[in-house]
C-alpha atoms as a PDB file:
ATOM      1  CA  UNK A   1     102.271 123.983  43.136  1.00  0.00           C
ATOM      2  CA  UNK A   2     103.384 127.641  43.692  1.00  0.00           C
ATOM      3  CA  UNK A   3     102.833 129.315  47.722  1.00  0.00           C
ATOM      4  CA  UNK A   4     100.652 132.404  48.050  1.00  0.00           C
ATOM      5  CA  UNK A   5     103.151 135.212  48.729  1.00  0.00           C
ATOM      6  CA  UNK A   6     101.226 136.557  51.244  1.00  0.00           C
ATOM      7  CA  UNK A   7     101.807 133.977  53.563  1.00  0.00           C
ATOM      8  CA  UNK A   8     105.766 133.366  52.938  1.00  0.00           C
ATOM      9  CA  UNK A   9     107.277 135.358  55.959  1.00  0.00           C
ATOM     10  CA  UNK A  10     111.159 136.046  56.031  1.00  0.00           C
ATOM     11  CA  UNK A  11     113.058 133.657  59.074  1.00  0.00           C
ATOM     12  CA  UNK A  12     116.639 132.932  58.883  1.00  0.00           C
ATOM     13  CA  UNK A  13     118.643 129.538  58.573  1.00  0.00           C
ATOM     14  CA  UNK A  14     121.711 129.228  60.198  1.00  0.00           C
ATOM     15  CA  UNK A  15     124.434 126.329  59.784  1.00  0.00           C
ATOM     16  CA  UNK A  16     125.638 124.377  62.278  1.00  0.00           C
ATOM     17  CA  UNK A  17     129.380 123.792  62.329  1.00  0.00           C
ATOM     18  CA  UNK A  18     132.577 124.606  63.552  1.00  0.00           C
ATOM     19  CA  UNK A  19     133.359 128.648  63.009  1.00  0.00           C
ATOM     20  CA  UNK A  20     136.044 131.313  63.448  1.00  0.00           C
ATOM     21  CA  UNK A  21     135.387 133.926  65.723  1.00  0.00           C
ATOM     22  CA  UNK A  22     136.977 137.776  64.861  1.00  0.00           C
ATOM     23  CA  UNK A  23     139.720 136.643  67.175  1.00  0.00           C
ATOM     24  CA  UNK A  24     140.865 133.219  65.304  1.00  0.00           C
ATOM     25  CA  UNK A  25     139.016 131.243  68.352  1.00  0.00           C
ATOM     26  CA  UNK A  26     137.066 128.393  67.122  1.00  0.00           C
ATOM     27  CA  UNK A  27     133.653 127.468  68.568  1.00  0.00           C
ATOM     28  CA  UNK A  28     131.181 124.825  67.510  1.00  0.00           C
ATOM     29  CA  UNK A  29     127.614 126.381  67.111  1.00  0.00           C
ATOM     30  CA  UNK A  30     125.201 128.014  65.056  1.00  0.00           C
ATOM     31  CA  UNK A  31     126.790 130.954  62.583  1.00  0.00           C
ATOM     32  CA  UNK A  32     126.459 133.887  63.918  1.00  0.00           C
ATOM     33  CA  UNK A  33     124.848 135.753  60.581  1.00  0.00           C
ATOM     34  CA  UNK A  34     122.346 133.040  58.770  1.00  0.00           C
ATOM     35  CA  UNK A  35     120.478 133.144  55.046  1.00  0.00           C
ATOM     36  CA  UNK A  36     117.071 134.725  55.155  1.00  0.00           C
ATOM     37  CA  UNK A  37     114.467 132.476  53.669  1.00  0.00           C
ATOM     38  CA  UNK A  38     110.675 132.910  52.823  1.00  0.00           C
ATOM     39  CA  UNK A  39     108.566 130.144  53.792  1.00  0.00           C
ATOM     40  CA  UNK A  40     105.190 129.424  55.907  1.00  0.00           C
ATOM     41  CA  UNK A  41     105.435 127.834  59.334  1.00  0.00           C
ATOM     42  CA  UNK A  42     102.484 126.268  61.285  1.00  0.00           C
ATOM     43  CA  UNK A  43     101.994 123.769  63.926  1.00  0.00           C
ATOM     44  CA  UNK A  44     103.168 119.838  63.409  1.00  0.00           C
ATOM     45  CA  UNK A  45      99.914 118.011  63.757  1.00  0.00           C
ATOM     46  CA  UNK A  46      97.923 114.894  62.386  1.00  0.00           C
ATOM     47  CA  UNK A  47      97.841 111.291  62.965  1.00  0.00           C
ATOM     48  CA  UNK A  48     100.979 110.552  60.976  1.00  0.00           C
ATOM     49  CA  UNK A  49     103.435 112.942  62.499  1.00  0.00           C
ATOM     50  CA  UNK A  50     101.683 111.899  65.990  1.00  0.00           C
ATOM     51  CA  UNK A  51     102.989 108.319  65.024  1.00  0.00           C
ATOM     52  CA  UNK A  52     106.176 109.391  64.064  1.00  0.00           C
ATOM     53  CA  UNK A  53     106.913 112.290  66.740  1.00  0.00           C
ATOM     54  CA  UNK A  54     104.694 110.924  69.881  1.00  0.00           C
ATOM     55  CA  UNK A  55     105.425 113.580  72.591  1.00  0.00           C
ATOM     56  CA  UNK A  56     107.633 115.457  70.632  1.00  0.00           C
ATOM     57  CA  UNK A  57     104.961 116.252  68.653  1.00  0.00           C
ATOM     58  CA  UNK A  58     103.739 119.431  71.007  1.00  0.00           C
ATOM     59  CA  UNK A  59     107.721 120.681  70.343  1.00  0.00           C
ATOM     60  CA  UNK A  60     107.606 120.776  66.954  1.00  0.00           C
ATOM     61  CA  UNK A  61     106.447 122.884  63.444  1.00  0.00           C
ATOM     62  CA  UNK A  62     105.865 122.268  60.156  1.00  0.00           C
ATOM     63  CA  UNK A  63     108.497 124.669  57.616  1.00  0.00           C
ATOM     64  CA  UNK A  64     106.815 124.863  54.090  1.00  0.00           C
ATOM     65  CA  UNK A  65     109.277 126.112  51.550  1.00  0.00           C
ATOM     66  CA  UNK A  66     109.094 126.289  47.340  1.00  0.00           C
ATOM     67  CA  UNK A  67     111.616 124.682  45.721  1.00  0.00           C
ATOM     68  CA  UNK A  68     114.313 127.046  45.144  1.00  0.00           C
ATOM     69  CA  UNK A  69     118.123 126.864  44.851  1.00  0.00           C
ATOM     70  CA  UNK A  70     118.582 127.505  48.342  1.00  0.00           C
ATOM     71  CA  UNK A  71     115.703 125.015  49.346  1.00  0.00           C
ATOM     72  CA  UNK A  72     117.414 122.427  47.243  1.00  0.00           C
ATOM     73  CA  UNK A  73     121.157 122.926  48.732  1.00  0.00           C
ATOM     74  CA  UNK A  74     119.425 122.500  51.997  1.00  0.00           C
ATOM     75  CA  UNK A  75     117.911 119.597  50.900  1.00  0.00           C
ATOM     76  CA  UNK A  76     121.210 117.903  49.144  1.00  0.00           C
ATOM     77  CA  UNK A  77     123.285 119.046  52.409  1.00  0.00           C
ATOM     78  CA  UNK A  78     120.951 117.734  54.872  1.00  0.00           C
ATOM     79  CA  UNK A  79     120.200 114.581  53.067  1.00  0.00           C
ATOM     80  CA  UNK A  80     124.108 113.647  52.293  1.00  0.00           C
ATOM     81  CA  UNK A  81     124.258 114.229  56.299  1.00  0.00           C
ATOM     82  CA  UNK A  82     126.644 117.063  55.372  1.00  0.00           C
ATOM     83  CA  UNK A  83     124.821 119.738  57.051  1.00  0.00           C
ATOM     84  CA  UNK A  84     122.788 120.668  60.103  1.00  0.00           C
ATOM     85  CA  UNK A  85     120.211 123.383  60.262  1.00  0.00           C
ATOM     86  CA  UNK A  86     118.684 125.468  62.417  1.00  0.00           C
ATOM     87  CA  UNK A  87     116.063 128.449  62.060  1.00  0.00           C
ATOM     88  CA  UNK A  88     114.621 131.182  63.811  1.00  0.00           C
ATOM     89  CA  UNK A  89     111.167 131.241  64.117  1.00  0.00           C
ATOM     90  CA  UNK A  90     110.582 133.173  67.074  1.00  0.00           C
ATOM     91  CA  UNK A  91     113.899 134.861  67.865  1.00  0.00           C
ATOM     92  CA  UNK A  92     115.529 137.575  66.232  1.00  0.00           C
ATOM     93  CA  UNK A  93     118.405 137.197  63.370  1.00  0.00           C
ATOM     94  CA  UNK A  94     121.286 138.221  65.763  1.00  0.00           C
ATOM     95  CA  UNK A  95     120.669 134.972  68.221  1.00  0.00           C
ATOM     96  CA  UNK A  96     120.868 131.617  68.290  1.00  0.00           C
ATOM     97  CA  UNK A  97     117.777 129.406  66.204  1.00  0.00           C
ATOM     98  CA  UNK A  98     115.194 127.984  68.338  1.00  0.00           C
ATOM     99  CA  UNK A  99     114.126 124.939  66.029  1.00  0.00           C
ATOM    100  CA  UNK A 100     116.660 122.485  64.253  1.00  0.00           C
ATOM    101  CA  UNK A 101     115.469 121.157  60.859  1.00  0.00           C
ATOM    102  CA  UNK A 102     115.226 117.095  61.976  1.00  0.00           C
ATOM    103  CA  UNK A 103     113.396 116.020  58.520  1.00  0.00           C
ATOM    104  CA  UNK A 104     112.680 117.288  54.711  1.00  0.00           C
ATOM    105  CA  UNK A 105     110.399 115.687  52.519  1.00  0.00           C
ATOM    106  CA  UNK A 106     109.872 116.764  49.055  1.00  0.00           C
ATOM    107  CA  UNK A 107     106.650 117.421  47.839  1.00  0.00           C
ATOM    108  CA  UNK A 108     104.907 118.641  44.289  1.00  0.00           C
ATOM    109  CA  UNK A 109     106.693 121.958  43.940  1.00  0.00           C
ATOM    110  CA  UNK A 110     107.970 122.271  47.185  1.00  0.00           C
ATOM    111  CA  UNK A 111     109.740 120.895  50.668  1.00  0.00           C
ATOM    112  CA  UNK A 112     107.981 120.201  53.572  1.00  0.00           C
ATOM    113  CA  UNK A 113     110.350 120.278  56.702  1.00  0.00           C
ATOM    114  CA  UNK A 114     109.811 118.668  60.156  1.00  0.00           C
ATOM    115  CA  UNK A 115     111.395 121.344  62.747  1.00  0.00           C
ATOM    116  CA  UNK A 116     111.858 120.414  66.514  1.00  0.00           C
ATOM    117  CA  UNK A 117     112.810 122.702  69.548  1.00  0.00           C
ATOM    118  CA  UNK A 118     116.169 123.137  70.183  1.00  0.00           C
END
């Protein structure tokens, strides 16, 4: 199942890691410059995701993305427990991501990934 394109709005993913700074400093963070992505984002709701969230629930969103390369190294990172994530959704590309990818499940033609406040 293919995503209308209309809804699919850009947000950027960001690894989290341990980086090099301009300076040869380390830091452990978010990257500083992330991957744009186009996907939909709405609200986590619903009697299942109530079950499995409880109160986390109101701090959390639903990512929608179709099953690209990228969405499928995200998948195979976060999966392997390689890779952390972290998008975001209401802050510009130059700052740190407001949501942390906690869950991906794969769907017909697409992921569907559990985001929580960071």
């Amino acid at each position: 199942m293919r995503l209308r394109q209309r809804d699919l709005k850009p947000y950027q993913l960001k690894k989290h890691g341990k980086f090099k700074d301009g300076d040869a400093t380390t830091y452990t963070g978010y990257e500083k410059e992330g991957r744009e992505i186009k996907a939909k984002i709405q609200p986590a709701g619903g009697k299942t995701l109530s079950e499995m969230y409880g109160l986390k629930l109101a701090n959390m969103q639903i990512m929608i993305l179709e099953d690209t390369p990228i969405a499928k190294e995200i998948d195979k990172d976060f999966n392997s427990q390689k890779q952390q994530y972290g998008v975001c959704v209401y802050r510009n590309k130059d700052q740190e991501p407001d949501y942390k990818i906690v869950a991906i499940r794969p769907w017909s033609g697409h992921l569907v990934v559990d985001l929580e406040r960071v």
